[in-house]
PDB file of N, CA and C in Angstrom:
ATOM      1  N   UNK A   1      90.554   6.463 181.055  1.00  0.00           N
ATOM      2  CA  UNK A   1      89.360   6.958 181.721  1.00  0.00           C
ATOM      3  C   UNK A   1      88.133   6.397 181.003  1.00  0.00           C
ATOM      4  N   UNK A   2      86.725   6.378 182.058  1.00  0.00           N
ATOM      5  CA  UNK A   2      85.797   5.837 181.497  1.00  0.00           C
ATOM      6  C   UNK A   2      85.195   6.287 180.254  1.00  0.00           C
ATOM      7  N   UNK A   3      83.999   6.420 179.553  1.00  0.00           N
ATOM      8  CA  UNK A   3      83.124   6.924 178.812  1.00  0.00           C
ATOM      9  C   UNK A   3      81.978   7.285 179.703  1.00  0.00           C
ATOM     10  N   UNK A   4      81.758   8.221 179.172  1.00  0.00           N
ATOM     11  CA  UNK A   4      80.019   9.170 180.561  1.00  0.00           C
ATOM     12  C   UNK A   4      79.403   7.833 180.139  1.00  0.00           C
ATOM     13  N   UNK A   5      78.546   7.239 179.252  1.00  0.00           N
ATOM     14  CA  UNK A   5      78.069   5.754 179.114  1.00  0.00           C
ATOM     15  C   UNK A   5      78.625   4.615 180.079  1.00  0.00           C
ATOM     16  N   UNK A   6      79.443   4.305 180.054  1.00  0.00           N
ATOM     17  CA  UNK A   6      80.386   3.266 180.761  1.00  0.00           C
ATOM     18  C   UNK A   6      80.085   3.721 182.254  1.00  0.00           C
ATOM     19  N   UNK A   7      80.441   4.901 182.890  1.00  0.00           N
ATOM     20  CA  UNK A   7      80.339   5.350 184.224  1.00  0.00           C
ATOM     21  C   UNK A   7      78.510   5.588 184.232  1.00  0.00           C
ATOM     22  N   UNK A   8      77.967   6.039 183.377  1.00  0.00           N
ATOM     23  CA  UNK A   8      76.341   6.257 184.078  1.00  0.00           C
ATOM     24  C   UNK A   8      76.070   4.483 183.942  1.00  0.00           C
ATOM     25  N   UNK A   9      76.499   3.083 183.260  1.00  0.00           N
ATOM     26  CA  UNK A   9      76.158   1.715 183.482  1.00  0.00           C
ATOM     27  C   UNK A   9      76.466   2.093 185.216  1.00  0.00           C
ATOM     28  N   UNK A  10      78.008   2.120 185.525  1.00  0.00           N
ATOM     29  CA  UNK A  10      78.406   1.799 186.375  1.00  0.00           C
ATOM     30  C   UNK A  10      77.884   2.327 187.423  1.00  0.00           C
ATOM     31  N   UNK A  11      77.576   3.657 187.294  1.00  0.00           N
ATOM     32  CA  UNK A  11      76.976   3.833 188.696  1.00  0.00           C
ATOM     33  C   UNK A  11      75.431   3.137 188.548  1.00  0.00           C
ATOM     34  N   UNK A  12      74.859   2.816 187.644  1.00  0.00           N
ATOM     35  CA  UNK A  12      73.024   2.327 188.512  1.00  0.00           C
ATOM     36  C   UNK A  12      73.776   0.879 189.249  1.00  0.00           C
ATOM     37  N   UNK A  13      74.620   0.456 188.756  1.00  0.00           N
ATOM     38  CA  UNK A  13      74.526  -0.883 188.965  1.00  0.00           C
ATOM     39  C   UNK A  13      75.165  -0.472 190.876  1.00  0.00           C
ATOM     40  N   UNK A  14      76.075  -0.005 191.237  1.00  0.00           N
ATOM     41  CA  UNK A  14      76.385   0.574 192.363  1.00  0.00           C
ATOM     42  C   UNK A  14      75.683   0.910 193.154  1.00  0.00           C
ATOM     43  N   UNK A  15      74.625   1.816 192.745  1.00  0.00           N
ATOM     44  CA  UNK A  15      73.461   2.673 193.121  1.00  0.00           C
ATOM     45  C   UNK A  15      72.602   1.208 193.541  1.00  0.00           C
ATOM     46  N   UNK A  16      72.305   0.053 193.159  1.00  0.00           N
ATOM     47  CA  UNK A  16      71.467  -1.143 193.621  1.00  0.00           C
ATOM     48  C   UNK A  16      72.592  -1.611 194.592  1.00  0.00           C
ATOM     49  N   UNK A  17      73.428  -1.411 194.177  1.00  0.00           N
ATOM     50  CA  UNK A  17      74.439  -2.826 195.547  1.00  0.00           C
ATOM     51  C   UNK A  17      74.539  -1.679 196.826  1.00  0.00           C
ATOM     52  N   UNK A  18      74.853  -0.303 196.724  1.00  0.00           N
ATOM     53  CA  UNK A  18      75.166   0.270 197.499  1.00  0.00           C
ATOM     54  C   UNK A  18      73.827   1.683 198.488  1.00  0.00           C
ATOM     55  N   UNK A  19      72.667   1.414 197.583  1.00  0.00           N
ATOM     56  CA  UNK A  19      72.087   2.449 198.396  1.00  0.00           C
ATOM     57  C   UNK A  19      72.157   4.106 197.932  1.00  0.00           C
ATOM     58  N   UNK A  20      73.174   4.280 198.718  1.00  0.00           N
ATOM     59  CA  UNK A  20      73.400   5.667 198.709  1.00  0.00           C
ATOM     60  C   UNK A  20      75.021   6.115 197.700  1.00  0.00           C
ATOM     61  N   UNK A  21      74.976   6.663 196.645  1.00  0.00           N
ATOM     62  CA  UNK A  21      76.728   6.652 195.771  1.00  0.00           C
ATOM     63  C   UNK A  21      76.685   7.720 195.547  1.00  0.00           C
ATOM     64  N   UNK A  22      77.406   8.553 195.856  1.00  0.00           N
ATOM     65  CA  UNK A  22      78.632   9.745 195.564  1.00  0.00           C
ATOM     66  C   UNK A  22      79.372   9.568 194.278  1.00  0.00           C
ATOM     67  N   UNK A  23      79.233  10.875 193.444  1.00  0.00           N
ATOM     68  CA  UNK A  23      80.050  10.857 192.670  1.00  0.00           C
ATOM     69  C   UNK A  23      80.689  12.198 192.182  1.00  0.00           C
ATOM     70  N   UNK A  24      82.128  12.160 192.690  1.00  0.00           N
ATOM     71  CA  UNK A  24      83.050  12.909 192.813  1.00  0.00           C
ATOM     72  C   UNK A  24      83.695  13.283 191.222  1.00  0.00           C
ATOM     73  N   UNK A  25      83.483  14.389 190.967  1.00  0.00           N
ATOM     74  CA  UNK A  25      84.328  14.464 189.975  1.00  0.00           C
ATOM     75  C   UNK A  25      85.783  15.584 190.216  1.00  0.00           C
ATOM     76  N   UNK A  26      86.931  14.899 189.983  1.00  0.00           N
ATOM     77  CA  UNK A  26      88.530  15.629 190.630  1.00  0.00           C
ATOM     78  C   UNK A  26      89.085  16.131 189.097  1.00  0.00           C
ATOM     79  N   UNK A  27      89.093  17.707 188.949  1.00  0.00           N
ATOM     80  CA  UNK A  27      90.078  18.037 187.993  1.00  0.00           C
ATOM     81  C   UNK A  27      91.315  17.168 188.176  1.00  0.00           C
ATOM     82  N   UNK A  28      91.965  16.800 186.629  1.00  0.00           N
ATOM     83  CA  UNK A  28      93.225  15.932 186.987  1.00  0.00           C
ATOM     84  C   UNK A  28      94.274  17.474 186.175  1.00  0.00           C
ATOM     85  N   UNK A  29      93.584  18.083 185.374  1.00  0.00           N
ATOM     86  CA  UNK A  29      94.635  19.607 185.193  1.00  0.00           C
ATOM     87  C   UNK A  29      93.957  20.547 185.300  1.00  0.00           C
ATOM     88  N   UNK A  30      94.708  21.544 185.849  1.00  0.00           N
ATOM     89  CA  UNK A  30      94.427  22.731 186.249  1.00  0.00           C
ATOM     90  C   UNK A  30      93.921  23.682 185.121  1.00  0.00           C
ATOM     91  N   UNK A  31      94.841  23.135 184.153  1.00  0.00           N
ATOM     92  CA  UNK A  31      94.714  23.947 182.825  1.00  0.00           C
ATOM     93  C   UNK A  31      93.992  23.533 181.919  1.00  0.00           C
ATOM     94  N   UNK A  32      93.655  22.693 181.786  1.00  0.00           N
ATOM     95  CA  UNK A  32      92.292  21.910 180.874  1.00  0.00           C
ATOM     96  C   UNK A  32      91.695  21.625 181.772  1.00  0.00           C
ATOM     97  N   UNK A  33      90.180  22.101 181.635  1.00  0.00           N
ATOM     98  CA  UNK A  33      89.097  21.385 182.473  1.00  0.00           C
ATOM     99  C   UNK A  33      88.460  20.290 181.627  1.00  0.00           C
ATOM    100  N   UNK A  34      88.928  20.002 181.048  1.00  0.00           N
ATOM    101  CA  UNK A  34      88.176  18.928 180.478  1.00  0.00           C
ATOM    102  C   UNK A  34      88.721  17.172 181.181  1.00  0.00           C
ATOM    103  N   UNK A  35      89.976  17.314 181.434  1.00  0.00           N
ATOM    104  CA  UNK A  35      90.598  16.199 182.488  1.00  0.00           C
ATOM    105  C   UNK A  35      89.680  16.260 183.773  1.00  0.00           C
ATOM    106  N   UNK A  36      89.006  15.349 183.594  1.00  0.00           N
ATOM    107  CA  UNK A  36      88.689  14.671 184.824  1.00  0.00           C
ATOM    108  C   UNK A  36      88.152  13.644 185.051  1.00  0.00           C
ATOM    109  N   UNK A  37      88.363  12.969 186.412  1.00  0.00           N
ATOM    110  CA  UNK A  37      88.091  11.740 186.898  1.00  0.00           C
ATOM    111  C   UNK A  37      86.886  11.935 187.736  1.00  0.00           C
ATOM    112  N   UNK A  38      85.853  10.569 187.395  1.00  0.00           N
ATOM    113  CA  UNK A  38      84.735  10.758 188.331  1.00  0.00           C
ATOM    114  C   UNK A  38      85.155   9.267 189.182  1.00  0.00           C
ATOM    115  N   UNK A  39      85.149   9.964 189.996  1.00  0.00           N
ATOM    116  CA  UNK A  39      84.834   8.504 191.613  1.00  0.00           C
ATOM    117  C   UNK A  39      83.669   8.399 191.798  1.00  0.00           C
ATOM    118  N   UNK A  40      83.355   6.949 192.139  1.00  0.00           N
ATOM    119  CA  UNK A  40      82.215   6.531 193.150  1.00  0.00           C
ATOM    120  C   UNK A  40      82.500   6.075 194.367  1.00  0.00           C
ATOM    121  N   UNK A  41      81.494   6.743 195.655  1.00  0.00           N
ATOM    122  CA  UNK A  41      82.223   6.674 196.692  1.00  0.00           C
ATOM    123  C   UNK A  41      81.175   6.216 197.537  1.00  0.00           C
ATOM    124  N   UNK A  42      80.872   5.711 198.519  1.00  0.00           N
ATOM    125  CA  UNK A  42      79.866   4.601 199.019  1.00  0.00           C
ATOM    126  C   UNK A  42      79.909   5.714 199.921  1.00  0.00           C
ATOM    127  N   UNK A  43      78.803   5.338 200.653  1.00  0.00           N
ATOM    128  CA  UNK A  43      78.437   6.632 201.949  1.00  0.00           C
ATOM    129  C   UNK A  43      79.404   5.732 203.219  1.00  0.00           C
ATOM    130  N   UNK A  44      79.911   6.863 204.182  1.00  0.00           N
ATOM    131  CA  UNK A  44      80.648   6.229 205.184  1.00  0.00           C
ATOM    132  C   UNK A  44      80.189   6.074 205.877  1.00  0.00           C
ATOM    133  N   UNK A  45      80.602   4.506 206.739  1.00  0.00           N
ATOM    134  CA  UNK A  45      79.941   4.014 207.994  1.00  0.00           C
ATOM    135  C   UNK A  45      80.622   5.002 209.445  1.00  0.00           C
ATOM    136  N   UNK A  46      80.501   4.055 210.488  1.00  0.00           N
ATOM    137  CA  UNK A  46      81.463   4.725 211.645  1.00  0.00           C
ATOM    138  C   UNK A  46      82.776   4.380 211.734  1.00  0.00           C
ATOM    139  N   UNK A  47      83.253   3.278 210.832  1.00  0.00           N
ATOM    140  CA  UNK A  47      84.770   3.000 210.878  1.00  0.00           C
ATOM    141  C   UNK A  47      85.808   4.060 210.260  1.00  0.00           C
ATOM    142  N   UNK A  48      84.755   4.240 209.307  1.00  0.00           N
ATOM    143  CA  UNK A  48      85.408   5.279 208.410  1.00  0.00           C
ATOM    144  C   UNK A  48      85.227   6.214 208.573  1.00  0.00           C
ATOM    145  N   UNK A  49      84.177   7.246 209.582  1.00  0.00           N
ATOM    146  CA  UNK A  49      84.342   8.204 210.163  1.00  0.00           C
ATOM    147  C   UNK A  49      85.697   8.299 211.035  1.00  0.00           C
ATOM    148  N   UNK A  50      85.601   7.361 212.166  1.00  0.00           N
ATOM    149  CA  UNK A  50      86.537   7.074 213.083  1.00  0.00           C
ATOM    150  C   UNK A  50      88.004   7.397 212.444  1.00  0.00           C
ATOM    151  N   UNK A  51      88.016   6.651 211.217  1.00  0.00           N
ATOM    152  CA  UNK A  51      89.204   6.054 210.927  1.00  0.00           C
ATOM    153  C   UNK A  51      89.894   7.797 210.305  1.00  0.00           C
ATOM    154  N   UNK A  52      88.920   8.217 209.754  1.00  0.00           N
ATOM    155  CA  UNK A  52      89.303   9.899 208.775  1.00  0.00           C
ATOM    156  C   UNK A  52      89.666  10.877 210.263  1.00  0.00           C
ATOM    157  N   UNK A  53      88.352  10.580 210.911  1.00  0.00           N
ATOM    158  CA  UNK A  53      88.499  11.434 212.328  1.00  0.00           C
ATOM    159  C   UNK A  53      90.294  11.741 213.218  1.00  0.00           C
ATOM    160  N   UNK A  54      90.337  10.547 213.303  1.00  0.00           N
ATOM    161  CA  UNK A  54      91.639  10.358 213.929  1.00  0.00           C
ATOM    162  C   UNK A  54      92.991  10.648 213.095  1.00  0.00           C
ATOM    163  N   UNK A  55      92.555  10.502 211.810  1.00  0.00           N
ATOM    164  CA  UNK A  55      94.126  10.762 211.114  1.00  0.00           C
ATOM    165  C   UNK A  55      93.914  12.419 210.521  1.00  0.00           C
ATOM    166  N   UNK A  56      92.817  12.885 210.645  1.00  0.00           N
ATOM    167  CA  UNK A  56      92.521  14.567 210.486  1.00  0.00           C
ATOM    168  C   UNK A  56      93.609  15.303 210.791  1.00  0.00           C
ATOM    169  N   UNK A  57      93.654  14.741 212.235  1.00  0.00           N
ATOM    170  CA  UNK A  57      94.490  15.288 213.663  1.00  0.00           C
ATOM    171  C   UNK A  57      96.060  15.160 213.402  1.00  0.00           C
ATOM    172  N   UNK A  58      96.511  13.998 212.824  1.00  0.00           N
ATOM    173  CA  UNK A  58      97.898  13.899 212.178  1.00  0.00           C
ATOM    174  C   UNK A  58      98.244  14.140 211.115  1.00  0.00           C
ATOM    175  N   UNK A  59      97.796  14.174 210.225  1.00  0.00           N
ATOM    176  CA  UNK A  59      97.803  14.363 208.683  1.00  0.00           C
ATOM    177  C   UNK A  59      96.613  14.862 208.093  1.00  0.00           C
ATOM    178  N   UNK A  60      96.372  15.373 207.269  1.00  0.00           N
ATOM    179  CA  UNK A  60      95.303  15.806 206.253  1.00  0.00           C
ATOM    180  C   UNK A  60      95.291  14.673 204.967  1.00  0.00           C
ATOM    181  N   UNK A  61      96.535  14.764 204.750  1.00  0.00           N
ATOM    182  CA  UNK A  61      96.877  13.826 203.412  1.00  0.00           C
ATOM    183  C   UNK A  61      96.796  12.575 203.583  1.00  0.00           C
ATOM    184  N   UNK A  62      97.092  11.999 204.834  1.00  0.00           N
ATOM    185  CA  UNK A  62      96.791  10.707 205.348  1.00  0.00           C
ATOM    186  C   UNK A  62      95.272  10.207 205.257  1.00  0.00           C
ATOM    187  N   UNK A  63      94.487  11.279 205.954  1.00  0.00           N
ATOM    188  CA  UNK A  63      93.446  11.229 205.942  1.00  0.00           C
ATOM    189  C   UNK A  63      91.775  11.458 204.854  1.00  0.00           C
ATOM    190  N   UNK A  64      92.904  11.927 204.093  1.00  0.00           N
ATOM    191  CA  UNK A  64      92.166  12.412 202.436  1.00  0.00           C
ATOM    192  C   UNK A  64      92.416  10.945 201.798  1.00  0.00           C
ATOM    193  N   UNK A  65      93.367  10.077 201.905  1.00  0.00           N
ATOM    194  CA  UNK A  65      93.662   8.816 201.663  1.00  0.00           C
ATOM    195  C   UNK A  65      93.249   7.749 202.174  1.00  0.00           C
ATOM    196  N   UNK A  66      92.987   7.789 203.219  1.00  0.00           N
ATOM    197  CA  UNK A  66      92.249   6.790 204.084  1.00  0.00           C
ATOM    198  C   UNK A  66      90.484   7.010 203.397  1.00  0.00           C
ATOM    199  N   UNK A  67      90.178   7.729 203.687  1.00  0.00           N
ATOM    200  CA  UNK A  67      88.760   8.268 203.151  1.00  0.00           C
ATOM    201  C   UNK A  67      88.664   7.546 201.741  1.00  0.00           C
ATOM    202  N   UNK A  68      89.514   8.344 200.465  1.00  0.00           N
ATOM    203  CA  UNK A  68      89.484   7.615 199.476  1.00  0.00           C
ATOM    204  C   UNK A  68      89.386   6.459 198.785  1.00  0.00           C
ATOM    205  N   UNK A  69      90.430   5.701 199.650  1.00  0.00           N
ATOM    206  CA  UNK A  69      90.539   3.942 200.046  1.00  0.00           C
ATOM    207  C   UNK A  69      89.261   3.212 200.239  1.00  0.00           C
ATOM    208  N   UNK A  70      89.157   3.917 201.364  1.00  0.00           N
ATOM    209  CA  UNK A  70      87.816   3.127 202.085  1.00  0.00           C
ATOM    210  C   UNK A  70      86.440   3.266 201.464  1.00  0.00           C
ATOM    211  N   UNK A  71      86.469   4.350 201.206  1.00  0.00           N
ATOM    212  CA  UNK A  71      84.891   4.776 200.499  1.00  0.00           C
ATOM    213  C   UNK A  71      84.623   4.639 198.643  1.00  0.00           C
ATOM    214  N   UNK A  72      85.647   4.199 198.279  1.00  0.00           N
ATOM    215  CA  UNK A  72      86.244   4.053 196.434  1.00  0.00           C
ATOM    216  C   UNK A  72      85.371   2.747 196.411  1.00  0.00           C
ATOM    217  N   UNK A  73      84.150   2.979 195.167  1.00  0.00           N
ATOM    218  CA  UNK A  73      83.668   1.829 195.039  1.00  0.00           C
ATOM    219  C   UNK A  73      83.395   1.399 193.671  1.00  0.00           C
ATOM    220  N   UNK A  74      84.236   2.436 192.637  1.00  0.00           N
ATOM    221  CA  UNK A  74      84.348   2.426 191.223  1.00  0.00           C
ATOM    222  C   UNK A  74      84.167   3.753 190.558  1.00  0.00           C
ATOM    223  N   UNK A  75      84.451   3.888 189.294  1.00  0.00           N
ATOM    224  CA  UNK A  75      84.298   5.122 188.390  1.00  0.00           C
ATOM    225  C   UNK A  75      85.589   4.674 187.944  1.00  0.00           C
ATOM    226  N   UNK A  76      86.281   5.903 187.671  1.00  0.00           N
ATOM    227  CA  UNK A  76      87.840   6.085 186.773  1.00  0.00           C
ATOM    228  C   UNK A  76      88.802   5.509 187.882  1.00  0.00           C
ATOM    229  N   UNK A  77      89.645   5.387 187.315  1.00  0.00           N
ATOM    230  CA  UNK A  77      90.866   4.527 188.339  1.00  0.00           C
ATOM    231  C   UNK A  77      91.278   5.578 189.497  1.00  0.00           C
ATOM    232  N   UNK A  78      91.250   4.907 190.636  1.00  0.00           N
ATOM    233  CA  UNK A  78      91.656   5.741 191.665  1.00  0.00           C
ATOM    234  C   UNK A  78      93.393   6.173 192.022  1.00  0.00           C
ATOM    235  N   UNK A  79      93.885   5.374 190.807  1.00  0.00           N
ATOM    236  CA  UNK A  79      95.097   6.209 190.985  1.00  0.00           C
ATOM    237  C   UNK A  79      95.646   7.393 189.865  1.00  0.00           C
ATOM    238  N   UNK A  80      94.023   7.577 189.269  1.00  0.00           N
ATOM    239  CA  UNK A  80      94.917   8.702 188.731  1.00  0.00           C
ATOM    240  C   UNK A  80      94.804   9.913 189.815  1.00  0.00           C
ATOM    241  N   UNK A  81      93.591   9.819 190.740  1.00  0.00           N
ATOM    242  CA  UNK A  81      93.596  10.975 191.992  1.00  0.00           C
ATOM    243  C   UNK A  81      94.640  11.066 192.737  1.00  0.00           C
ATOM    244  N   UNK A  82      95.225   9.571 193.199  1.00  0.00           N
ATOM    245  CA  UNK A  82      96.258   9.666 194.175  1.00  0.00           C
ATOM    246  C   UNK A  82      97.404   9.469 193.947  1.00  0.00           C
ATOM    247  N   UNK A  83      98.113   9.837 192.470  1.00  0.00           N
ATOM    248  CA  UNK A  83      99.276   9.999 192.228  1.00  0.00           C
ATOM    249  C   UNK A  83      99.123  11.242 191.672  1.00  0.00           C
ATOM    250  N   UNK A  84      98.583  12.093 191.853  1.00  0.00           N
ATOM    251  CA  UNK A  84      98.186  13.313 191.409  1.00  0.00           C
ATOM    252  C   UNK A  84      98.221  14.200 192.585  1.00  0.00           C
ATOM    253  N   UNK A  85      99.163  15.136 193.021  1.00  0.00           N
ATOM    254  CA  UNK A  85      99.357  15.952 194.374  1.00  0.00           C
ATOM    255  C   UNK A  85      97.632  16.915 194.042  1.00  0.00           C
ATOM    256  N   UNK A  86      97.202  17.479 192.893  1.00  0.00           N
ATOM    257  CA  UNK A  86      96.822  18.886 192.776  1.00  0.00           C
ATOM    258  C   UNK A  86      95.182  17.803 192.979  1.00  0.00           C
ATOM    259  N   UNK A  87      95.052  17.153 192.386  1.00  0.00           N
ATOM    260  CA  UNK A  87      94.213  16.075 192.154  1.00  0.00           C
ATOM    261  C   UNK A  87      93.569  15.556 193.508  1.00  0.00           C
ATOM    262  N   UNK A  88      94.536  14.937 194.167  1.00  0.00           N
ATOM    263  CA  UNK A  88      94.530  14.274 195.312  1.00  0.00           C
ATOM    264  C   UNK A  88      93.835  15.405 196.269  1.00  0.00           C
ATOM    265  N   UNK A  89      94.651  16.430 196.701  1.00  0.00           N
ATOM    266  CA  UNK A  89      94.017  17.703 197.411  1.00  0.00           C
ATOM    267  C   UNK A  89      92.880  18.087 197.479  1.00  0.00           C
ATOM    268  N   UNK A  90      92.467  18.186 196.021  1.00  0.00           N
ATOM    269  CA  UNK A  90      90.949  18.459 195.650  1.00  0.00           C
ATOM    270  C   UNK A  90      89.823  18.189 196.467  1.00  0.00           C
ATOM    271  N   UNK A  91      90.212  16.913 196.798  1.00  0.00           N
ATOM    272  CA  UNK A  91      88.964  15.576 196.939  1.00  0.00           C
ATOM    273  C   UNK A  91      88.727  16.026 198.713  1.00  0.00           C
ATOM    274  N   UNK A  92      89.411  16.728 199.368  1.00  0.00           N
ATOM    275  CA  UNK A  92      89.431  17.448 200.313  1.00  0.00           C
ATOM    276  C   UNK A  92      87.890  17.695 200.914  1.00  0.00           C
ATOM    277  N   UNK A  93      87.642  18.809 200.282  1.00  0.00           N
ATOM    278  CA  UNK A  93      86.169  19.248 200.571  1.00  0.00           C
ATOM    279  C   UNK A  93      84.702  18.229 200.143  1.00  0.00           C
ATOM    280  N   UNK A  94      85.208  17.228 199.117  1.00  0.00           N
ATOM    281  CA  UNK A  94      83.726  16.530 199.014  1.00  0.00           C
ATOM    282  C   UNK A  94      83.897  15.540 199.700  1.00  0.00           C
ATOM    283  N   UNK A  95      85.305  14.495 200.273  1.00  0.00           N
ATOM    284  CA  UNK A  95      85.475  13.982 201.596  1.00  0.00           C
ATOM    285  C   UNK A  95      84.452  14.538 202.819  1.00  0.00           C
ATOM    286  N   UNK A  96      84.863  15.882 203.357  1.00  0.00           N
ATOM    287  CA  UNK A  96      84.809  16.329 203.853  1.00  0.00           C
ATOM    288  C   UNK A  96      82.793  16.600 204.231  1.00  0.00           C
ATOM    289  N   UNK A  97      82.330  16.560 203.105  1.00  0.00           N
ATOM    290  CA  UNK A  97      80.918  16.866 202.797  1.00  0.00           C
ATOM    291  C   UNK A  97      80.083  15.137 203.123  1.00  0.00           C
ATOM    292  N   UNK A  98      80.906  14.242 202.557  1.00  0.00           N
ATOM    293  CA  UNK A  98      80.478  12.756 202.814  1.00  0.00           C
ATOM    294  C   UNK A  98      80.610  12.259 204.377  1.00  0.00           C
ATOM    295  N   UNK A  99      81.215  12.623 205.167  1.00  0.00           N
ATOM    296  CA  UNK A  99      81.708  12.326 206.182  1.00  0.00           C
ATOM    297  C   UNK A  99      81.063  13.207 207.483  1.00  0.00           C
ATOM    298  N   UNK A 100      81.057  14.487 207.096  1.00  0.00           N
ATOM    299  CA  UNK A 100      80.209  15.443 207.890  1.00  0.00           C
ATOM    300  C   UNK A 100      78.265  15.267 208.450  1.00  0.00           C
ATOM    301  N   UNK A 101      78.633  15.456 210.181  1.00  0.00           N
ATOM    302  CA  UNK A 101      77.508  14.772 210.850  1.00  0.00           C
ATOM    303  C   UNK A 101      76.406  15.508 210.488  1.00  0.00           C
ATOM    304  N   UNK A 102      75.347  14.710 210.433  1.00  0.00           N
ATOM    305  CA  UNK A 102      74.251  16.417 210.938  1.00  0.00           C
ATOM    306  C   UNK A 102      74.107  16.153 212.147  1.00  0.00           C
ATOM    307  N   UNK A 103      73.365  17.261 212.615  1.00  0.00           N
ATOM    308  CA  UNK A 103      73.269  17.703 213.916  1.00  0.00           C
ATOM    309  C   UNK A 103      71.699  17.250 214.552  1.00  0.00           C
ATOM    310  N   UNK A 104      71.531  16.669 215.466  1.00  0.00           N
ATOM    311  CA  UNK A 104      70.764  15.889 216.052  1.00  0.00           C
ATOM    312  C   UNK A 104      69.619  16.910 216.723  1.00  0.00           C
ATOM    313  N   UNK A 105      68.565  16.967 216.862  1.00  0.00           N
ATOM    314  CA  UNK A 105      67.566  18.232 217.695  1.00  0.00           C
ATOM    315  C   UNK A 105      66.938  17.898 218.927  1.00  0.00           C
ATOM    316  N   UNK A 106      67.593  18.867 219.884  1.00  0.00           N
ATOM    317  CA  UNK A 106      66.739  18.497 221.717  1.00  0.00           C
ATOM    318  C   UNK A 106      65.678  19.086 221.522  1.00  0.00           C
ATOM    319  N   UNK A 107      64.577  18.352 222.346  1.00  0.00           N
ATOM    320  CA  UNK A 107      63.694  19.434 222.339  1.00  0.00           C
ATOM    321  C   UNK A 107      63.630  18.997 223.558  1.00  0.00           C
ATOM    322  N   UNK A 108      62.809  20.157 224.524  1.00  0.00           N
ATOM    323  CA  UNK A 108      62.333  19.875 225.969  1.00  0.00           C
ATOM    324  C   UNK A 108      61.317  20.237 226.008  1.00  0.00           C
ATOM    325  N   UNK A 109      60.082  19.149 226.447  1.00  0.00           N
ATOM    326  CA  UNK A 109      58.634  19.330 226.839  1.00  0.00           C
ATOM    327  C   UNK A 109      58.408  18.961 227.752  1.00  0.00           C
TER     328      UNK A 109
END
């Protein structure tokens, strides 16, 4: 795993190539909080909406993976999340937060 130094280089330099960066941090034990992995995760386009959208519907885990894949743009190695069942799960809800629309406003005049 990185050093907080090593990952705060890594994300400015991200933060210029990419705009907008997410950074996820996934308990890797339940029982020590001190295990953990930080991801950097690029903001999602519409492929990758699409792509999470559709496998929601068949899988969760499929789709927590697809997300991960696609949107992983550095931090700690991404397989310590996804060989990690408790790990992997986690990443659930801040997926979930990256990917989520806002809501557009009618007005009628």
């Amino acid at each position: 795993m990185k050093t907080k130094d090593e990952l705060e280089l890594e994300y400015l330099s991200l933060k210029q190539k990419y705009g907008k960066v997410y950074e996820l941090e996934v308990p890797l034990d339940e029982d020590d909080s001190t295990k953990v992995a930080t991801l950097f995760l690029k903001k999602a386009d519409r492929t990758v909406i699409s792509i999470v959208s559709k496998l929601i519907d068949i899988s969760t885990d499929k789709a927590i993976e697809a997300g991960l894949k696609n949107l992983y743009v550095g931090g700690d190695d991404l397989s310590l999340v996804l060989n990690n069942d408790d790990a992997f799960l986690s990443c659930e809800a801040g997926l979930v937060q990256i990917i989520r629309k806002q809501q557009a406003v009618l007005k009628k005049k």
